[in-house]
Protein backbone atom coordinates (compact mmCIF):
# COMPACT_ATOMS: atom_id res chain seq x y z
CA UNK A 1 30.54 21.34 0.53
CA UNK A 2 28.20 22.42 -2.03
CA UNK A 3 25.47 19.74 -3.43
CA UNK A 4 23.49 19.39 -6.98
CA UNK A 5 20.97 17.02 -5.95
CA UNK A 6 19.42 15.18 -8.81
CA UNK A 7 16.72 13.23 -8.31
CA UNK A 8 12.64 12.97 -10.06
CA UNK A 9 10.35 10.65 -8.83
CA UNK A 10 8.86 10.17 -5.25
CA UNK A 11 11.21 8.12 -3.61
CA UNK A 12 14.04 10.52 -3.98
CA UNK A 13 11.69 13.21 -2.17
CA UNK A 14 12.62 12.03 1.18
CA UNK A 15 16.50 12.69 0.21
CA UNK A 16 16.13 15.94 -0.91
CA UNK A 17 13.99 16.96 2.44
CA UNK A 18 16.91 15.30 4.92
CA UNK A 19 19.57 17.57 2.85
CA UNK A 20 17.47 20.76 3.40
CA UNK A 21 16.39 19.96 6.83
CA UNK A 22 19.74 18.78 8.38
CA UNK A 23 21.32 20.45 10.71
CA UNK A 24 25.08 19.55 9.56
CA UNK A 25 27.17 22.48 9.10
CA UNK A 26 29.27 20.42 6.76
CA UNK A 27 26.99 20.64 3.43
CA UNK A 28 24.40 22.68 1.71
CA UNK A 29 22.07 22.16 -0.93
CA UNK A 30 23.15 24.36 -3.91
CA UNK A 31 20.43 23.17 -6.57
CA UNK A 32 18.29 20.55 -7.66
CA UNK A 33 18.61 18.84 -11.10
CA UNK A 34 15.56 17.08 -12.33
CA UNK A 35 13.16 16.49 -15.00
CA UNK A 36 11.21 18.92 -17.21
CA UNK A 37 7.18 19.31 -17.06
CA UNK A 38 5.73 16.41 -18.64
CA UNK A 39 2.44 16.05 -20.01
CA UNK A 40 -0.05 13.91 -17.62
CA UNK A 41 -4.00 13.25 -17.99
CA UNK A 42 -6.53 13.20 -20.33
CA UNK A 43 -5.92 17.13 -20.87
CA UNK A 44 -2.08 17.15 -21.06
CA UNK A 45 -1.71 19.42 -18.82
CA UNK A 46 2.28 19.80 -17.95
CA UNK A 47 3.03 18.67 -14.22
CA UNK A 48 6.04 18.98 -12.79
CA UNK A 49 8.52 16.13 -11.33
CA UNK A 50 7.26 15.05 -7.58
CA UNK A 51 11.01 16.37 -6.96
CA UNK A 52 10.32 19.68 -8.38
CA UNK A 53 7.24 20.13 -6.64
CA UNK A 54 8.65 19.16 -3.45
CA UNK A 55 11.76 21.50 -4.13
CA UNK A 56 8.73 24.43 -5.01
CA UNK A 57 7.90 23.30 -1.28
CA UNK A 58 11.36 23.48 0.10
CA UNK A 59 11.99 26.59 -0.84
CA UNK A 60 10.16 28.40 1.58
CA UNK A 61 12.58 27.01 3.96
CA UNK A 62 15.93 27.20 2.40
CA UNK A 63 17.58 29.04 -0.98
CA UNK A 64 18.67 26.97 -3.98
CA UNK A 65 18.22 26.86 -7.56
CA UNK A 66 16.13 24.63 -9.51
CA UNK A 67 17.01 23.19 -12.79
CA UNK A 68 15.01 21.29 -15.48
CA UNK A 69 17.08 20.92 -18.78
CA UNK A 70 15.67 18.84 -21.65
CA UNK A 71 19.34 17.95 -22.34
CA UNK A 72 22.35 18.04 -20.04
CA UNK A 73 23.80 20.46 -22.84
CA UNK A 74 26.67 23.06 -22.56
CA UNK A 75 23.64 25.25 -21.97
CA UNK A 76 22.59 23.17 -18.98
CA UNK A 77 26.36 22.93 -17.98
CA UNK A 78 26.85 26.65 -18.08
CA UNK A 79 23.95 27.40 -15.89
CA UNK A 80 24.89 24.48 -13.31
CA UNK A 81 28.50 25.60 -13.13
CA UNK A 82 27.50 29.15 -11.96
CA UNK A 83 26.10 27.56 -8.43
CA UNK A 84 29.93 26.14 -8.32
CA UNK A 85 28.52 22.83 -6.97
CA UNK A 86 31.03 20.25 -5.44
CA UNK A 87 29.49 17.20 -5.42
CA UNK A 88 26.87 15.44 -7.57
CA UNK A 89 23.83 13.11 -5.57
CA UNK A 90 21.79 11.52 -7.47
CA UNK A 91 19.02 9.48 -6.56
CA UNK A 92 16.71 8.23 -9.71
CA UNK A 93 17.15 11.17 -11.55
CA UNK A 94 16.50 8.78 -15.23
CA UNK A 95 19.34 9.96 -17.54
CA UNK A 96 23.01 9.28 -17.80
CA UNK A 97 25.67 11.92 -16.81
CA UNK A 98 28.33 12.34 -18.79
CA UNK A 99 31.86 12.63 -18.73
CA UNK A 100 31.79 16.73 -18.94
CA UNK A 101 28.88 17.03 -17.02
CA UNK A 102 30.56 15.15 -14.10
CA UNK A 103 33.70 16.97 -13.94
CA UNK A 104 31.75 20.05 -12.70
CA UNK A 105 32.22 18.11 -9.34
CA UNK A 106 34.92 18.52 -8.16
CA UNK A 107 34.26 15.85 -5.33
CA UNK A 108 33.06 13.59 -7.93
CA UNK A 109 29.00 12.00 -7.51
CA UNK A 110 27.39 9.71 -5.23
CA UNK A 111 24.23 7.63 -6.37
CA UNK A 112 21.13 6.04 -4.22
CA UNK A 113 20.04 2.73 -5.18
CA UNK A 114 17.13 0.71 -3.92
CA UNK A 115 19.07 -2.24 -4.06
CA UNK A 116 22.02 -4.61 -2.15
CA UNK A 117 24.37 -3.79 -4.80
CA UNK A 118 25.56 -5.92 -7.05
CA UNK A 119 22.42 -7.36 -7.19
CA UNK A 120 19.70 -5.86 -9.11
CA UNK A 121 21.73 -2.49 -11.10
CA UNK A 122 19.54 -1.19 -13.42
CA UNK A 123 16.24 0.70 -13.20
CA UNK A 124 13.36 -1.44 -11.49
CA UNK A 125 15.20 -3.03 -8.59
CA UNK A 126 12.39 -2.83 -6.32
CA UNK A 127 10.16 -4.73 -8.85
CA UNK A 128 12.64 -7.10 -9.33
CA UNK A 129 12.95 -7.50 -5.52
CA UNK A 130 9.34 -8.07 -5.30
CA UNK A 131 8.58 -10.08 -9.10
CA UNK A 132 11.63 -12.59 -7.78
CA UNK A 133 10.33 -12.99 -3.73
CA UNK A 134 13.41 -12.33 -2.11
CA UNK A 135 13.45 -12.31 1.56
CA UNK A 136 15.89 -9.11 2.00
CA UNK A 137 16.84 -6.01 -0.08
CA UNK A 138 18.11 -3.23 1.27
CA UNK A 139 19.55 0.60 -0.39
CA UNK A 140 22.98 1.08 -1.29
CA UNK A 141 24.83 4.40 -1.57
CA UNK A 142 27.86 4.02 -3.95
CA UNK A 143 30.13 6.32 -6.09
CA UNK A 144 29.20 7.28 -9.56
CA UNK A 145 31.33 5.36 -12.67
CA UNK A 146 31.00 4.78 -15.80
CA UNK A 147 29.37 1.80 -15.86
CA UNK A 148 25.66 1.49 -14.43
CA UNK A 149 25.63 0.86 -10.97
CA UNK A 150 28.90 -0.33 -10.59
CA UNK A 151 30.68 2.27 -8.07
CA UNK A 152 32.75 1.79 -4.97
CA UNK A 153 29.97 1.29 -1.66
CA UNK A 154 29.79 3.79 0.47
CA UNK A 155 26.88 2.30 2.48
CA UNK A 156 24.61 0.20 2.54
CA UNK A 157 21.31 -0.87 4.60
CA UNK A 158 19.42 -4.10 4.22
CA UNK A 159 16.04 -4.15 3.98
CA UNK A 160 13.39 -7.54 5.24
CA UNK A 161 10.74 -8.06 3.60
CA UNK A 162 7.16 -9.57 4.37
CA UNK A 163 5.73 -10.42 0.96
CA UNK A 164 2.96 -8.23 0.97
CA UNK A 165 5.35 -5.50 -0.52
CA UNK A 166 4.52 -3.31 -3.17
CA UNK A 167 6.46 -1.12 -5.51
CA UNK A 168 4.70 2.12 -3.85
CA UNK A 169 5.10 0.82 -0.30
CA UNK A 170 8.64 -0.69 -0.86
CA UNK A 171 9.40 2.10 -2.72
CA UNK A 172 8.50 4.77 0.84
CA UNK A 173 11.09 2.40 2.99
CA UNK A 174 13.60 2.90 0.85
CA UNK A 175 13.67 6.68 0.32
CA UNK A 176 13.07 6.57 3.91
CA UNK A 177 15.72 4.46 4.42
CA UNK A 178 17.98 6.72 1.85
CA UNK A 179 17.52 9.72 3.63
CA UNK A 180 18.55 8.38 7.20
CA UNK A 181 21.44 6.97 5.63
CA UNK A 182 22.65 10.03 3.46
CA UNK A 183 23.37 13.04 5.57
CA UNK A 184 26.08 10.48 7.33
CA UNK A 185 27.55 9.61 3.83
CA UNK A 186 28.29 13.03 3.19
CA UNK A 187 29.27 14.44 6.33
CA UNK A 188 32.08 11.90 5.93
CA UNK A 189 32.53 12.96 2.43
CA UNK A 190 33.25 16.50 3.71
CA UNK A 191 35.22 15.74 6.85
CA UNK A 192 37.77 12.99 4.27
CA UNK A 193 36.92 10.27 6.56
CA UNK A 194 34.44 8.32 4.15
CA UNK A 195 35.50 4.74 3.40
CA UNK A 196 34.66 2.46 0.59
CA UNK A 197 34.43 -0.67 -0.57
CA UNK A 198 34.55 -2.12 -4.25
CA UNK A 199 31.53 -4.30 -5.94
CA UNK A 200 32.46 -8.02 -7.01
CA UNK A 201 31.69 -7.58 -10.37
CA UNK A 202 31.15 -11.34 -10.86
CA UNK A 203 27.71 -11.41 -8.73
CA UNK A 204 26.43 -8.45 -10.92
CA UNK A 205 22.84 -9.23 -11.54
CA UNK A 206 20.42 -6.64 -13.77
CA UNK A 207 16.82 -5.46 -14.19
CA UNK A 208 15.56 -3.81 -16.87
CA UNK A 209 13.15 -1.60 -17.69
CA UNK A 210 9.50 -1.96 -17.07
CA UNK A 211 7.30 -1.41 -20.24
CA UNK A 212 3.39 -1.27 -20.10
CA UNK A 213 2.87 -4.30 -21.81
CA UNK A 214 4.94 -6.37 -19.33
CA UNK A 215 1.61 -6.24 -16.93
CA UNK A 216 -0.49 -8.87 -19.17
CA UNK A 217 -1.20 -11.78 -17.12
CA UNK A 218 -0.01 -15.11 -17.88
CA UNK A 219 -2.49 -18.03 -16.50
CA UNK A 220 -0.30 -20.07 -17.08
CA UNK A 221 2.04 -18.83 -14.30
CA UNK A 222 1.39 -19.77 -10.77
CA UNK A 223 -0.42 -17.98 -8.57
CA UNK A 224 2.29 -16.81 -6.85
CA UNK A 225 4.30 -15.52 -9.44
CA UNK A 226 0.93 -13.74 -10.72
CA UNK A 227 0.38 -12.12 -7.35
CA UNK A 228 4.03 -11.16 -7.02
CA UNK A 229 4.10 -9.29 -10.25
CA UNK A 230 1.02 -7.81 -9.26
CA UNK A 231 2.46 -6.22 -6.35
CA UNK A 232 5.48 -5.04 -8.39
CA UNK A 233 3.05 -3.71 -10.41
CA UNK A 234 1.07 -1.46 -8.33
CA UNK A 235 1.34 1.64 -8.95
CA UNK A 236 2.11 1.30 -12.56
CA UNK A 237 1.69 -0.33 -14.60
CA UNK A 238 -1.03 -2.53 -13.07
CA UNK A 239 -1.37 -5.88 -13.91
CA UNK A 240 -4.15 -6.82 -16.02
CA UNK A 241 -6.24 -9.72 -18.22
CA UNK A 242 -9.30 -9.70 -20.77
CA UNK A 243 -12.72 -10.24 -20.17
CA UNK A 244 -14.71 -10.15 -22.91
CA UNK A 245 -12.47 -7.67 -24.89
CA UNK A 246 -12.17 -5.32 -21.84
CA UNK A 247 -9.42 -4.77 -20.42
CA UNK A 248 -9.44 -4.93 -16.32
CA UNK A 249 -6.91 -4.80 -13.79
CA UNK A 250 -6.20 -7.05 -11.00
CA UNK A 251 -5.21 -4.50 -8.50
CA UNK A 252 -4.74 -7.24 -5.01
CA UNK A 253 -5.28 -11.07 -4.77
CA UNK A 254 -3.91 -13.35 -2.51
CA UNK A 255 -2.75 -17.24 -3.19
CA UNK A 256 -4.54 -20.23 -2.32
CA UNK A 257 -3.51 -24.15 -2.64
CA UNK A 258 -4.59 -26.24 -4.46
CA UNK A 259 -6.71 -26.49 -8.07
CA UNK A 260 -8.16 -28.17 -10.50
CA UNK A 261 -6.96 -29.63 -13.62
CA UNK A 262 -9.73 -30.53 -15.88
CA UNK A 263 -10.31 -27.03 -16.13
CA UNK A 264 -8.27 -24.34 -18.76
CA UNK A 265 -5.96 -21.70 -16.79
CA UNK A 266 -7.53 -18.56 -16.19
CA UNK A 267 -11.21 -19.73 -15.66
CA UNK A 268 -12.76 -18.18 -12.94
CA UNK A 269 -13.61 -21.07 -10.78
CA UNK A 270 -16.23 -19.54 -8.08
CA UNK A 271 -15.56 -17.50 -4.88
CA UNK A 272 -14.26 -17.95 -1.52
CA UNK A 273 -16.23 -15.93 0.85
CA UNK A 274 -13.68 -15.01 2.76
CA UNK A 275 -11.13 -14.16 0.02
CA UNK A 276 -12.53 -13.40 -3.55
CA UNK A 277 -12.83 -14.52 -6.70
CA UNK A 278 -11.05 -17.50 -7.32
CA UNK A 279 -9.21 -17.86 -10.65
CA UNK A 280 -7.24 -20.99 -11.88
CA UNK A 281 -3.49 -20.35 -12.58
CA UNK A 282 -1.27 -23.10 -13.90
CA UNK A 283 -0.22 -23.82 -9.90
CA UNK A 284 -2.89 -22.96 -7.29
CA UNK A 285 -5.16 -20.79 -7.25
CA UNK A 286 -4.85 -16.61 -7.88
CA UNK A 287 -7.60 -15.09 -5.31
CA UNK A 288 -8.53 -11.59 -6.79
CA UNK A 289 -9.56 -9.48 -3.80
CA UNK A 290 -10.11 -5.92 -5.71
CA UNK A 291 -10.17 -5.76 -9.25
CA UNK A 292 -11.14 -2.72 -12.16
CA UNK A 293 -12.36 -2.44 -15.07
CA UNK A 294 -10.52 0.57 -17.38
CA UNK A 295 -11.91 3.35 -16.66
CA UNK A 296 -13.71 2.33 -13.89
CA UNK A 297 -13.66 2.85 -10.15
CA UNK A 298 -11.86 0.01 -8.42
CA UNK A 299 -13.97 -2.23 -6.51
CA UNK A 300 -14.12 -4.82 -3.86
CA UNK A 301 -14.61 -8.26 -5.03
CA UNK A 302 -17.95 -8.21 -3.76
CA UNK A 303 -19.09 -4.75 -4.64
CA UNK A 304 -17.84 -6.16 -7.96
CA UNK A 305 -19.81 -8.72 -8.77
CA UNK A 306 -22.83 -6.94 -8.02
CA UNK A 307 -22.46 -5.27 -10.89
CA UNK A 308 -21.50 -8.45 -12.92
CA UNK A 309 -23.26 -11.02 -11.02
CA UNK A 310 -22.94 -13.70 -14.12
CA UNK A 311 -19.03 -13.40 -13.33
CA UNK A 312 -18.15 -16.11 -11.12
CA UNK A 313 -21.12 -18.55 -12.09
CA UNK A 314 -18.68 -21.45 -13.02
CA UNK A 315 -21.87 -23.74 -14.03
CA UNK A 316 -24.17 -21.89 -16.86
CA UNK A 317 -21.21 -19.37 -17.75
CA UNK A 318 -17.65 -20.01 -16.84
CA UNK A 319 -15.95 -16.90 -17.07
CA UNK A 320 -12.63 -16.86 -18.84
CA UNK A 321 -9.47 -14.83 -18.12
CA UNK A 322 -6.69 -14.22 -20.64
């Protein structure tokens, strides 16, 4: 059984490895699909897909061809077609395949999602996982359809969480996680023993898209919905606040009881020697433990207020947030 495995970003790097490295005699890795060169840094300079440069890797150990279409044209098709894959696996490859593109597979298309299907289709399930606190999430393998995330389950794993979870490190389990989980899928794929199970529709729940601007703090939150989306935040797009016109970024914090309420929400209230900077939210209190300016190094609380000593001086100069 022939694979196309389409995939871009880090999480589907794991995947992609297990399918060259495994030892089944069932499959093979025909070709990876995923996204052009895109420009990146201050000098534009075009940098490849984490999944192409792993594949660049890869290579060295195993033969398969590499595509990265702008489109998935009748150009792209053509050029696909001449690997004669059989199945499609896709695993956050960040475009939609259409009807002609799929029915180069003859064995249809499998997708990886970070999530315990129905809950969470869409694209940022492990920020949603992480932004709503949830206790378990897990990776689901299910068959491609026509409507977002809403296949047949192949498999599925569950995954607890601590609460100290962030997309990065949430986002390592589960491609971990995927890649234990798919070279079984497909062997039973191959061997026509692989069972299913369809989604109840009715529990659907969705996430959407992160944008940039979605990582502006609101004080008025509490502070544990403010360090939650910080977490789901990290790496991009950071969450961050104003201080006098600039912006900076509260990379880690921590949540304390507690409060005050003569005071406005996001006023920086003093430190806690043994946690940070302590900020007023509008429930309990946010305690930044590393923090950057833009364009700045991220700091330490403490090696940060050296530099801005006048910071946390709630008396002469109460800082505000916002």
């Amino acid at each position: 059984m022939r694979i196309l495995f389409a995939g871009s970003p880090f999480i589907a790097v794991p995947s992609l490895k297990a399918l060259v490295k495994s030892k089944s005699v069932n499959f093979e890795l025909a070709g990876v699909l995923t996204n052009p060169d895109a420009p990146r840094g201050r000098k534009s300079a075009l940098i490849p897909s984490e999944i192409a440069q792993a594949a660049g890797e890869l290579l060295l150990e195993a033969k398969f061809a590499v595509f990265k279409p702008e489109k998935l044209d009748a150009k792209a098709r053509e050029e696909i077609s001449l690997i004669k894959p059989d199945i499609l696996v896709s695993f956050a490859y960040g475009r939609i395949f259409g009807p002609k593109f799929l029915d180069l597979f003859p064995l249809g298309g499998i997708n990886i999602h970070p999530s315990l299907l129905p809950k969470y289709r869409g694209p940022s399930p492990l920020q949603a996982a992480i932004i709503n606190r949830d206790a378990v999430t897990g990776v689901s393998i299910q068959k491609l359809a026509p409507k977002m995330d809403s296949g047949d389950i192949l498999a599925v794993k569950e995954l607890q969480l601590t609460g100290q979870e962030t997309t990065s490190s949430l986002g390592e389990i589960a491609g971990q996680t995927a890649a234990f989980m798919l070279p079984e899928v497909l062997d039973k794929i191959a061997c026509k023993t692989a069972s299913s199970s369809p989604q109840n529709h009715n529990e659907a729940s969705y996430c959407r898209l992160i944008k940039k601007e979605d990582s502006d703090i609101n004080w008025n939150q509490s502070a544990a919905e403010i360090e939650a989306k910080i977490r789901a935040f990290t790496p991009w797009p950071l969450s961050k606040t104003i201080h006098n016109g600039r912006e900076l970024f509260i990379l880690k914090a921590v949540v304390l009881e507690g409060g005050r309420d003569d005071v406005p929400r996001g006023q920086v209230l003093g430190i806690d020697k043994k946690n940070g900077i302590l900020v007023q939210t509008g429930k309990g209190i946010l305690c930044v433990t590393e923090l950057q300016y833009q364009a700045k190094k991220a700091l330490h609380w403490r090696d940060f207020l050296n530099g801005a000593r006048d910071f946390a001086d709630e008396k002469n100069n109460p800082t505000m947030l916002g």
